[in-house]
PDB file of N, CA and C in Angstrom:
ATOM      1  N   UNK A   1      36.604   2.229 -28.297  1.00  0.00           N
ATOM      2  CA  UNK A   1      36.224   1.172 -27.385  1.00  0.00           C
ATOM      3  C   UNK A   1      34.855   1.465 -26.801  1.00  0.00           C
ATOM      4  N   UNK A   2      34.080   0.349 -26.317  1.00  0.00           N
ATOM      5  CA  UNK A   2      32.794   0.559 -25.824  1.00  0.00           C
ATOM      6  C   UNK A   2      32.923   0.159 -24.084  1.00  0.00           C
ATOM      7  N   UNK A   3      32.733   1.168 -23.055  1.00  0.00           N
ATOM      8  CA  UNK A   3      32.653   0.752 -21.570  1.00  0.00           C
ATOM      9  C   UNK A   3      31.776  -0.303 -21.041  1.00  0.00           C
ATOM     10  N   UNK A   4      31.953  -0.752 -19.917  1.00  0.00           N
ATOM     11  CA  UNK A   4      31.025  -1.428 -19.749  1.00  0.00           C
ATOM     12  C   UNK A   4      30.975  -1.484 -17.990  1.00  0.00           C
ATOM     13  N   UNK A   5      30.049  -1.060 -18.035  1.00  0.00           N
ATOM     14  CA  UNK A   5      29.437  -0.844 -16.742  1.00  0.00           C
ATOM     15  C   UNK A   5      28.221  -2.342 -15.887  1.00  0.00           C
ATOM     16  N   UNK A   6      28.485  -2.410 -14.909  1.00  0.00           N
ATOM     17  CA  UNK A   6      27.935  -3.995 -14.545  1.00  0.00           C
ATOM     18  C   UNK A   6      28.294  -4.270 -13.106  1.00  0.00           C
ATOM     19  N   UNK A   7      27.357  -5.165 -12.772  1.00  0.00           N
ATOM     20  CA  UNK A   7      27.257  -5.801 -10.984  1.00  0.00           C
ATOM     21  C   UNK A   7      28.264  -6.905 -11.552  1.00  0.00           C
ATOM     22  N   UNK A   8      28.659  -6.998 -10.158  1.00  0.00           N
ATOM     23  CA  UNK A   8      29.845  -7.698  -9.850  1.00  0.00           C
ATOM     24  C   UNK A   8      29.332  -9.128  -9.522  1.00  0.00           C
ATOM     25  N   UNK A   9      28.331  -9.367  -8.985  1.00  0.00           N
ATOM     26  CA  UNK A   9      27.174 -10.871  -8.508  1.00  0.00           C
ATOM     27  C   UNK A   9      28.752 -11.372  -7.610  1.00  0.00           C
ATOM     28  N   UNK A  10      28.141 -13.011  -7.662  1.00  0.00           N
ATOM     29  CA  UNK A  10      29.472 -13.878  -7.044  1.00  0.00           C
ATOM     30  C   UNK A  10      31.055 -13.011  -7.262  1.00  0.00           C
ATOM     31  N   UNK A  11      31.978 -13.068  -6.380  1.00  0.00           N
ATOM     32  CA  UNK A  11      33.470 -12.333  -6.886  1.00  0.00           C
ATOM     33  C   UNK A  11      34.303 -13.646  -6.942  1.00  0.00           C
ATOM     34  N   UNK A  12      33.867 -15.238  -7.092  1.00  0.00           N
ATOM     35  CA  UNK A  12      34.287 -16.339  -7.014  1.00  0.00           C
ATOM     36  C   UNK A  12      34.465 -16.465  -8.999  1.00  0.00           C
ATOM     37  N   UNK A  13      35.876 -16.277  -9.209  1.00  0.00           N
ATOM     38  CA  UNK A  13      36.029 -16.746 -11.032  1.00  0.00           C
ATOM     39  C   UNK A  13      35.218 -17.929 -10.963  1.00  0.00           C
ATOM     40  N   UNK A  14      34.539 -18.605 -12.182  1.00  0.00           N
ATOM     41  CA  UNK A  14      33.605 -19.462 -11.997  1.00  0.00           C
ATOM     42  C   UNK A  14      34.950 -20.872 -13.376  1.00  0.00           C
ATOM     43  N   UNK A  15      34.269 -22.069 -12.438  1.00  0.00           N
ATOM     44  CA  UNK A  15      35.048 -23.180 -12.184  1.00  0.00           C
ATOM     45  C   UNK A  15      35.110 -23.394 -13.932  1.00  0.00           C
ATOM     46  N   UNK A  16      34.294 -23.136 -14.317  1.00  0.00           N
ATOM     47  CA  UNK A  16      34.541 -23.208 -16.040  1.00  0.00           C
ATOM     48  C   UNK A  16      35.542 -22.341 -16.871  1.00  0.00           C
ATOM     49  N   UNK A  17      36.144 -22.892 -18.012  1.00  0.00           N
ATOM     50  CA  UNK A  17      37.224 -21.554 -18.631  1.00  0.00           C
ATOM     51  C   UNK A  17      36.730 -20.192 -18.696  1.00  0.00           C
ATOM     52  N   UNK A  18      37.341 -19.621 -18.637  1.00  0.00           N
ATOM     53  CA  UNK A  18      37.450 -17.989 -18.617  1.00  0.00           C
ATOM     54  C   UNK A  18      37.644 -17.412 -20.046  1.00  0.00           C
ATOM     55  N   UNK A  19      37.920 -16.504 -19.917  1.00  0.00           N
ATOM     56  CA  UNK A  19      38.191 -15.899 -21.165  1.00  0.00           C
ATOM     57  C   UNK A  19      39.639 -16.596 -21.935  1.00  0.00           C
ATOM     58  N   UNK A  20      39.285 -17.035 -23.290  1.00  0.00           N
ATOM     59  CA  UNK A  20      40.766 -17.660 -23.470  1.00  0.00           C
ATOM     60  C   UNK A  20      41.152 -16.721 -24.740  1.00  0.00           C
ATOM     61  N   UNK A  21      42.342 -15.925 -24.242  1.00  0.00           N
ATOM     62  CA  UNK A  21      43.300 -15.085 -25.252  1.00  0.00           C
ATOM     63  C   UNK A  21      44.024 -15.819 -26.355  1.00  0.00           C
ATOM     64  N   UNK A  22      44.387 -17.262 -26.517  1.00  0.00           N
ATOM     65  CA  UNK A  22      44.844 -18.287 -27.013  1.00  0.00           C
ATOM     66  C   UNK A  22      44.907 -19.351 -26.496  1.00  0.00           C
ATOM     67  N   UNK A  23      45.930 -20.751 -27.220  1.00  0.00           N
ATOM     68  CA  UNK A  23      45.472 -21.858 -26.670  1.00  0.00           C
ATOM     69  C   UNK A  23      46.098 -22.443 -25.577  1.00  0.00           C
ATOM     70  N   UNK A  24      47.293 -21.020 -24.966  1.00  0.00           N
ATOM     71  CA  UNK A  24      47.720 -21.453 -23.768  1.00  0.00           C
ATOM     72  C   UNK A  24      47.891 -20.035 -22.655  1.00  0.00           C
ATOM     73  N   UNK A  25      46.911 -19.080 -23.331  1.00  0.00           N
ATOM     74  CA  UNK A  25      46.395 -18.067 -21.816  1.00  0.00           C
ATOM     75  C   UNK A  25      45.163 -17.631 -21.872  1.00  0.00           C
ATOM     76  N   UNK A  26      44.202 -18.347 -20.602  1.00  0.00           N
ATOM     77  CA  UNK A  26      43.070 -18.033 -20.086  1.00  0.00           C
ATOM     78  C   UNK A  26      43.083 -16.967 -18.807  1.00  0.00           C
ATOM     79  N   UNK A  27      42.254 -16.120 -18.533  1.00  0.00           N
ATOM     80  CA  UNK A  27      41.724 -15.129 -17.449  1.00  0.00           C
ATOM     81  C   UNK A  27      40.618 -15.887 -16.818  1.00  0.00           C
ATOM     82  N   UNK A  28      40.406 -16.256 -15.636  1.00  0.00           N
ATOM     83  CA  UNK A  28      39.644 -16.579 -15.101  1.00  0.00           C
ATOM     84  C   UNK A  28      38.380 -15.109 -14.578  1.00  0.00           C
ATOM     85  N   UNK A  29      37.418 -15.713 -14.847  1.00  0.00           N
ATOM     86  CA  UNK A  29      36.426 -14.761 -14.988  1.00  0.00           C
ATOM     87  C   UNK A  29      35.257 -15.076 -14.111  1.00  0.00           C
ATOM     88  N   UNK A  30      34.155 -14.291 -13.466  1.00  0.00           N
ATOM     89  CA  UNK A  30      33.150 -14.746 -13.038  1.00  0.00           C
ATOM     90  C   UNK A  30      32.323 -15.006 -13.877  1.00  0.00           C
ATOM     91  N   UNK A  31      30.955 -15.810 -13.460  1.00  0.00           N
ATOM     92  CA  UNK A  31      29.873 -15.817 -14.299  1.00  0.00           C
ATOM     93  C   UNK A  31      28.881 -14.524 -14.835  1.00  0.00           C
ATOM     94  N   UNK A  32      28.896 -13.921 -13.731  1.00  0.00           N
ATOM     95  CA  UNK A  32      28.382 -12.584 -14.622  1.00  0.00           C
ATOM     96  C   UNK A  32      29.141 -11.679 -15.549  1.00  0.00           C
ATOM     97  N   UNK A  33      30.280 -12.208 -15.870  1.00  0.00           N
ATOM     98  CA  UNK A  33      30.974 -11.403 -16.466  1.00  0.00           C
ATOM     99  C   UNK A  33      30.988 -12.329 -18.230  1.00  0.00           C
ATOM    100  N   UNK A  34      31.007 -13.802 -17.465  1.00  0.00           N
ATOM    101  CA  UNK A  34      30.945 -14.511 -18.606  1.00  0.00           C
ATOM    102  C   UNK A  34      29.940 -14.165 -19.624  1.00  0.00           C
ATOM    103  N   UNK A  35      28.491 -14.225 -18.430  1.00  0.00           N
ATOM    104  CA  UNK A  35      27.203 -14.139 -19.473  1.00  0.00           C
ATOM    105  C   UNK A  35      27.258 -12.628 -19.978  1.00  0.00           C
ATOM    106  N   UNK A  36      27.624 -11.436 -19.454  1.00  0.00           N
ATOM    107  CA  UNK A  36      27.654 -10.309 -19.994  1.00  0.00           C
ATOM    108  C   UNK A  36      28.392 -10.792 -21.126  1.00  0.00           C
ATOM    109  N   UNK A  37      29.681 -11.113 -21.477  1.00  0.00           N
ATOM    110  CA  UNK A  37      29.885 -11.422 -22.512  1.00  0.00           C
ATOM    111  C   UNK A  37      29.943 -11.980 -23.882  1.00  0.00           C
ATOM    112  N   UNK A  38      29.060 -13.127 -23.797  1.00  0.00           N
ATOM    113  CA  UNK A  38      27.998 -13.656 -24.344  1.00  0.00           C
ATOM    114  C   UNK A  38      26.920 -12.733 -24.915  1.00  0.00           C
ATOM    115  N   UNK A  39      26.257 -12.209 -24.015  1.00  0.00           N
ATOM    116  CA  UNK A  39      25.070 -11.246 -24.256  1.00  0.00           C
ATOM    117  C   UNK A  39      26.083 -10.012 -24.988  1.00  0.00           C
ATOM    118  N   UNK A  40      26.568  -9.567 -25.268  1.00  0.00           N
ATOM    119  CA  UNK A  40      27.758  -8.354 -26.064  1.00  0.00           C
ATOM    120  C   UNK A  40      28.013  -8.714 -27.550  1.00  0.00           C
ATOM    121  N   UNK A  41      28.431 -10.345 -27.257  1.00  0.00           N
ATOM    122  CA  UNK A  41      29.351 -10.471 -28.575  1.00  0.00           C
ATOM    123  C   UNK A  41      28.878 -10.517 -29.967  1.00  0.00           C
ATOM    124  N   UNK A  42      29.689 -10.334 -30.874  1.00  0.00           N
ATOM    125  CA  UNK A  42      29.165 -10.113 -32.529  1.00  0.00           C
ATOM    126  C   UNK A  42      29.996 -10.849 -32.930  1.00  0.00           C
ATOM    127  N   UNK A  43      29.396 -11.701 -33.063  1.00  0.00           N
ATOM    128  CA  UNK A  43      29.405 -12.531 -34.012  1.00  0.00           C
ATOM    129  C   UNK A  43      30.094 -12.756 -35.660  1.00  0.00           C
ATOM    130  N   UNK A  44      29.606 -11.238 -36.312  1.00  0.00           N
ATOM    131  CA  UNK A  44      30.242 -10.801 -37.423  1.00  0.00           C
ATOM    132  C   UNK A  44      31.209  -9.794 -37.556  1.00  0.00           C
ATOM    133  N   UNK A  45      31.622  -9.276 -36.223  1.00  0.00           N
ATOM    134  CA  UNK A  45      32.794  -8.165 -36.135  1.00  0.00           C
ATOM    135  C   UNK A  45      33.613  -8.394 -34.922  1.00  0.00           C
ATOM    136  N   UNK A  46      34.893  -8.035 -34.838  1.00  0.00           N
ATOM    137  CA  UNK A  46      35.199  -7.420 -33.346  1.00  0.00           C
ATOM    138  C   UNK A  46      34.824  -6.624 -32.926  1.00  0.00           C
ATOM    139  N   UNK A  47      34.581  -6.569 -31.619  1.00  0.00           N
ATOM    140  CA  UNK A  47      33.985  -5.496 -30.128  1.00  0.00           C
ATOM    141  C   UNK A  47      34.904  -5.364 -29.511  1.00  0.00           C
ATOM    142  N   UNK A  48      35.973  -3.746 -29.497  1.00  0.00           N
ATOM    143  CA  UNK A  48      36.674  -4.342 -28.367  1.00  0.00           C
ATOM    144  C   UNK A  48      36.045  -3.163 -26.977  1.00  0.00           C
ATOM    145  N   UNK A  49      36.104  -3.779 -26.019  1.00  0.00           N
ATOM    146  CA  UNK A  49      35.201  -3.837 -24.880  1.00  0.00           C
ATOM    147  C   UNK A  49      36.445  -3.103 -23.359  1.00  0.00           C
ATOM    148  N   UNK A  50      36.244  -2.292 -22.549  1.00  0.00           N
ATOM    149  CA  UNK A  50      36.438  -1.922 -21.331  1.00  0.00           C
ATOM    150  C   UNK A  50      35.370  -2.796 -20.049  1.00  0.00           C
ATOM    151  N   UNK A  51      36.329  -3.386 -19.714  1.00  0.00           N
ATOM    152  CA  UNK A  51      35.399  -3.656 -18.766  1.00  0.00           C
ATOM    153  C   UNK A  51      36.926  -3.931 -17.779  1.00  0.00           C
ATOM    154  N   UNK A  52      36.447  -3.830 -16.267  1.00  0.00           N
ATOM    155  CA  UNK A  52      37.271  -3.344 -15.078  1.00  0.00           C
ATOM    156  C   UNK A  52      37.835  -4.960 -15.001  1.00  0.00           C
ATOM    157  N   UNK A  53      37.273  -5.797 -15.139  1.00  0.00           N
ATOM    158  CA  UNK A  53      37.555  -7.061 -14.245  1.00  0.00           C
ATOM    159  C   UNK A  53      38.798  -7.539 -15.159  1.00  0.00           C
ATOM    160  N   UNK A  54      38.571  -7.534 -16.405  1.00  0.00           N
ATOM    161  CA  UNK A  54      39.409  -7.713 -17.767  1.00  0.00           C
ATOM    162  C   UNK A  54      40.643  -6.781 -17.498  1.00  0.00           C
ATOM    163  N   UNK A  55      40.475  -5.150 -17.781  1.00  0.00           N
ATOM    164  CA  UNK A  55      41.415  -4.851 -17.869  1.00  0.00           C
ATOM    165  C   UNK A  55      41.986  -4.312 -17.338  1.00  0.00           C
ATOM    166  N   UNK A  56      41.835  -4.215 -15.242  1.00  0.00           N
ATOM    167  CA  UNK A  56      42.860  -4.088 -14.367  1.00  0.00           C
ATOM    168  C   UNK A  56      43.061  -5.328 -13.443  1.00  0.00           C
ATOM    169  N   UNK A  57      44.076  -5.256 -13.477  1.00  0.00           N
ATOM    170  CA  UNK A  57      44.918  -6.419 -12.019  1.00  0.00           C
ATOM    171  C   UNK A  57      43.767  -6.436 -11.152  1.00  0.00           C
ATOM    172  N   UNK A  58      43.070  -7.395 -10.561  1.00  0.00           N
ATOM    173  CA  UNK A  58      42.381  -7.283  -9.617  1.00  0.00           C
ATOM    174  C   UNK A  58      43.154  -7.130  -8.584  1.00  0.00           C
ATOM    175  N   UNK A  59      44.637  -7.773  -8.493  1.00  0.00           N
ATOM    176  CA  UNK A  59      45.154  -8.483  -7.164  1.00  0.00           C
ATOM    177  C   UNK A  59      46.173  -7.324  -6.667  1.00  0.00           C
ATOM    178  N   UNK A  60      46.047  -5.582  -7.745  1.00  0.00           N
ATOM    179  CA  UNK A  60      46.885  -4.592  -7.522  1.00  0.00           C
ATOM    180  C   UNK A  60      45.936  -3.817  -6.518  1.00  0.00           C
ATOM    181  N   UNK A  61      46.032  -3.558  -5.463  1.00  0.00           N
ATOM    182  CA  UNK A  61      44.979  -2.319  -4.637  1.00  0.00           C
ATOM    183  C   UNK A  61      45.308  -1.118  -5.228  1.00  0.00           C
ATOM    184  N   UNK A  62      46.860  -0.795  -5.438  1.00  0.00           N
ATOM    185  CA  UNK A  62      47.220   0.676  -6.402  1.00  0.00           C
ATOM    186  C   UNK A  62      46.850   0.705  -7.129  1.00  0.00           C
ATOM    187  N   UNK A  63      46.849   0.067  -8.200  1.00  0.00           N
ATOM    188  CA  UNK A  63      46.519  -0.041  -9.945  1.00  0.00           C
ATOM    189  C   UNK A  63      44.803  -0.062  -9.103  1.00  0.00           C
ATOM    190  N   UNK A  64      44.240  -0.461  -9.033  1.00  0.00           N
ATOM    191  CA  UNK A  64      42.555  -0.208  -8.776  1.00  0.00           C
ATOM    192  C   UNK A  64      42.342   1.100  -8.564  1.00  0.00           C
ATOM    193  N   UNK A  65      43.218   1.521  -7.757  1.00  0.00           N
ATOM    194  CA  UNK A  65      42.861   2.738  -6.690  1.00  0.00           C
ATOM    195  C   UNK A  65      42.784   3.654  -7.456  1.00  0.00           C
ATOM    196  N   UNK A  66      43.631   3.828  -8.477  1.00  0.00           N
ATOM    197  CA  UNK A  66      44.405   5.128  -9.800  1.00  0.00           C
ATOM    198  C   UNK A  66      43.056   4.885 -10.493  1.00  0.00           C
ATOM    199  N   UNK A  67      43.134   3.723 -11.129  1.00  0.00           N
ATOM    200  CA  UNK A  67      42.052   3.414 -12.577  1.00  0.00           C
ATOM    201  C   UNK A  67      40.307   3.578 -12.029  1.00  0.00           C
ATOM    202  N   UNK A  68      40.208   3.413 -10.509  1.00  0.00           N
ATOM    203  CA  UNK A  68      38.588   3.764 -10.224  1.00  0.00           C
ATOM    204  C   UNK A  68      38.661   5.377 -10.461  1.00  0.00           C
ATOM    205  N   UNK A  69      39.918   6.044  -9.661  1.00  0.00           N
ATOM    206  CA  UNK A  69      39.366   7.857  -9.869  1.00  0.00           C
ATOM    207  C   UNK A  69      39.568   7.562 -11.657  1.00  0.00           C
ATOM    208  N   UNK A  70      39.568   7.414 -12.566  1.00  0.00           N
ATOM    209  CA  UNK A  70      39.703   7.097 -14.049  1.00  0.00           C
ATOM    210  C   UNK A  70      38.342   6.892 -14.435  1.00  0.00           C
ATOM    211  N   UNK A  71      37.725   5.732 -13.687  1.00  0.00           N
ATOM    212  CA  UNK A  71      36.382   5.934 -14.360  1.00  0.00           C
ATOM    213  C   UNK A  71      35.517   6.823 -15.155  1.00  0.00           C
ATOM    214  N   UNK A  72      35.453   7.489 -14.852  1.00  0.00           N
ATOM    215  CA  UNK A  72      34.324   8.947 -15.003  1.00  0.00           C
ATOM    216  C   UNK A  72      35.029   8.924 -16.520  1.00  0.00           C
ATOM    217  N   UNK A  73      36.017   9.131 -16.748  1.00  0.00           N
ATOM    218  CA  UNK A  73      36.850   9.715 -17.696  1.00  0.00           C
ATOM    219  C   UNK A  73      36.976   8.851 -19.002  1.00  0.00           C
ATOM    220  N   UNK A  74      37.336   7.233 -18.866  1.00  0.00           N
ATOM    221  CA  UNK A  74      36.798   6.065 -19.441  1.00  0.00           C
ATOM    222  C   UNK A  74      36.052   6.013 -19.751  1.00  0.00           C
ATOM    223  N   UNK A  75      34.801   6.297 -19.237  1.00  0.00           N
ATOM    224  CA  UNK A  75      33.259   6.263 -20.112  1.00  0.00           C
ATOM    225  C   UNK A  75      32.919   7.641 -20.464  1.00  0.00           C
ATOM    226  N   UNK A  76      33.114   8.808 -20.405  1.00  0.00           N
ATOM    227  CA  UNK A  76      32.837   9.945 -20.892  1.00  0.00           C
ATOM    228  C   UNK A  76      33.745   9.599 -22.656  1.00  0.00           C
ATOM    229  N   UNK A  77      34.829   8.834 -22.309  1.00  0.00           N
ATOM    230  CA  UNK A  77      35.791   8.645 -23.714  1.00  0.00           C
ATOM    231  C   UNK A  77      35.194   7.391 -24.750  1.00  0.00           C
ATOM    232  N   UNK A  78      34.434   6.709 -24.138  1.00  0.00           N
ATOM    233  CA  UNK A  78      34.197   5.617 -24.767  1.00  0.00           C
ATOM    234  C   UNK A  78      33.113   5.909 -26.223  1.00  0.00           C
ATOM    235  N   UNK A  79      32.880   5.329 -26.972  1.00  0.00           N
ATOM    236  CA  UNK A  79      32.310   5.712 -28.148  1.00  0.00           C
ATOM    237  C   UNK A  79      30.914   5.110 -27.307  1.00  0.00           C
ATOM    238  N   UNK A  80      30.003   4.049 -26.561  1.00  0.00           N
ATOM    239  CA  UNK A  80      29.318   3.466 -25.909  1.00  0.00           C
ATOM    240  C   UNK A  80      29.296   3.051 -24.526  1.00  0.00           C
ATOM    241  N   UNK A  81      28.268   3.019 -23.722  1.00  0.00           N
ATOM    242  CA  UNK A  81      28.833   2.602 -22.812  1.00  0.00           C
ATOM    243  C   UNK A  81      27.619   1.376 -22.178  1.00  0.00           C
ATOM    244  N   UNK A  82      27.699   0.534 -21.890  1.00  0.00           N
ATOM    245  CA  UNK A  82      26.973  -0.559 -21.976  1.00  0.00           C
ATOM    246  C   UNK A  82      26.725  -0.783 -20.289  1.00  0.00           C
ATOM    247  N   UNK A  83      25.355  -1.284 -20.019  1.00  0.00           N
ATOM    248  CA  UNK A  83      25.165  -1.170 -18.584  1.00  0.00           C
ATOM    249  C   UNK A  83      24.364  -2.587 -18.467  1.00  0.00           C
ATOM    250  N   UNK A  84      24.962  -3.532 -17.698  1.00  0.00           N
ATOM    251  CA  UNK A  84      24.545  -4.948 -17.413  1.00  0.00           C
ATOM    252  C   UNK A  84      24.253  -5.135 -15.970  1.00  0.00           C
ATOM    253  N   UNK A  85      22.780  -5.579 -15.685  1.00  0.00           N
ATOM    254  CA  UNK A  85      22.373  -5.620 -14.676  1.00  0.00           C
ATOM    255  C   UNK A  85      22.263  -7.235 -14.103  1.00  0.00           C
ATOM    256  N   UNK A  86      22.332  -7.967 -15.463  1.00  0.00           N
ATOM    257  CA  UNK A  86      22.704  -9.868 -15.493  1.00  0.00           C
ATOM    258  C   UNK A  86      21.617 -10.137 -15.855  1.00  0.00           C
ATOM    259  N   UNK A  87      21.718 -11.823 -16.111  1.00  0.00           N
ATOM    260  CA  UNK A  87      20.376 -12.080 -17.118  1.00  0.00           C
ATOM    261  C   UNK A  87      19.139 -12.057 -16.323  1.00  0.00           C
ATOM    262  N   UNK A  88      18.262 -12.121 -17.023  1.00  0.00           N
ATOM    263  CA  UNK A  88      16.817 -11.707 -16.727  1.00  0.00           C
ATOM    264  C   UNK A  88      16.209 -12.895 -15.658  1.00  0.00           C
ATOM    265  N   UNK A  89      16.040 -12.588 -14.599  1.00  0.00           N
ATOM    266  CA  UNK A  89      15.370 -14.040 -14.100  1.00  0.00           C
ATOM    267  C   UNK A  89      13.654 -14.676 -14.546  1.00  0.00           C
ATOM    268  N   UNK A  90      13.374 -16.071 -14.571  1.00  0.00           N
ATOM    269  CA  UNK A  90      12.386 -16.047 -15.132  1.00  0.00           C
ATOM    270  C   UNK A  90      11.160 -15.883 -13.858  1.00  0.00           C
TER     271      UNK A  90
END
C-alpha cells in the first residue's frame, strides 16, 4: 500500500458524491480529499492507497486515538508515501 499524508482544508464532506465503493455505497468525503484523489489515480492500474479519512471511523474518538499512535508505523510500512499539500493556487 502507498500512505498518504495531507491537510485536512474544509472538515465539511463536500455536497457532491464521495467516494463510491458500488452502486449502492458511497463515503462522503471532503474536497481536498476528493482532488487528492484525482491527482493519485491511474488510470491503467489499481492504487491501493492509506489515507486516514478513508480508512478510520471518523465518528470513533478510540479507533482514532489507537490508529494516530499507528501512524509512524503505517508509513515507515508503506511501500510510498505521498504528501498533498492541495491544488496549486493560480
Amino acid at each position: 500500500y502507498e500512505a498518504v499524508s495531507y491537510t485536512w482544508g474544509d472538515p465539511t464532506p463536500s455536497e457532491t458524491p464521495g467516494l463510491v465503493f458500488d452502486k449502492s455505497h458511497t463515503l462522503p468525503v471532503t474536497e481536498s480529499v476528493k482532488s487528492m484523489l484525482r491527482y493519485l489515480r491511474k488510470t491503467f492500474r489499481p492504487r491501493h492507497l492509506w489515507i486516514d479519512a478513508v480508512s478510520l471511523n471518523q465518528d470513533d474518538v478510540a479507533e482514532k486515538s489507537v490508529q494516530v499512535r499507528l501512524m509512524n508505523d503505517i508509513d515507515e510500512q508503506a511501500s510510498k508515501v505521498h504528501i498533498w499539500f492541495g491544488e496549486a493556487q493560480a
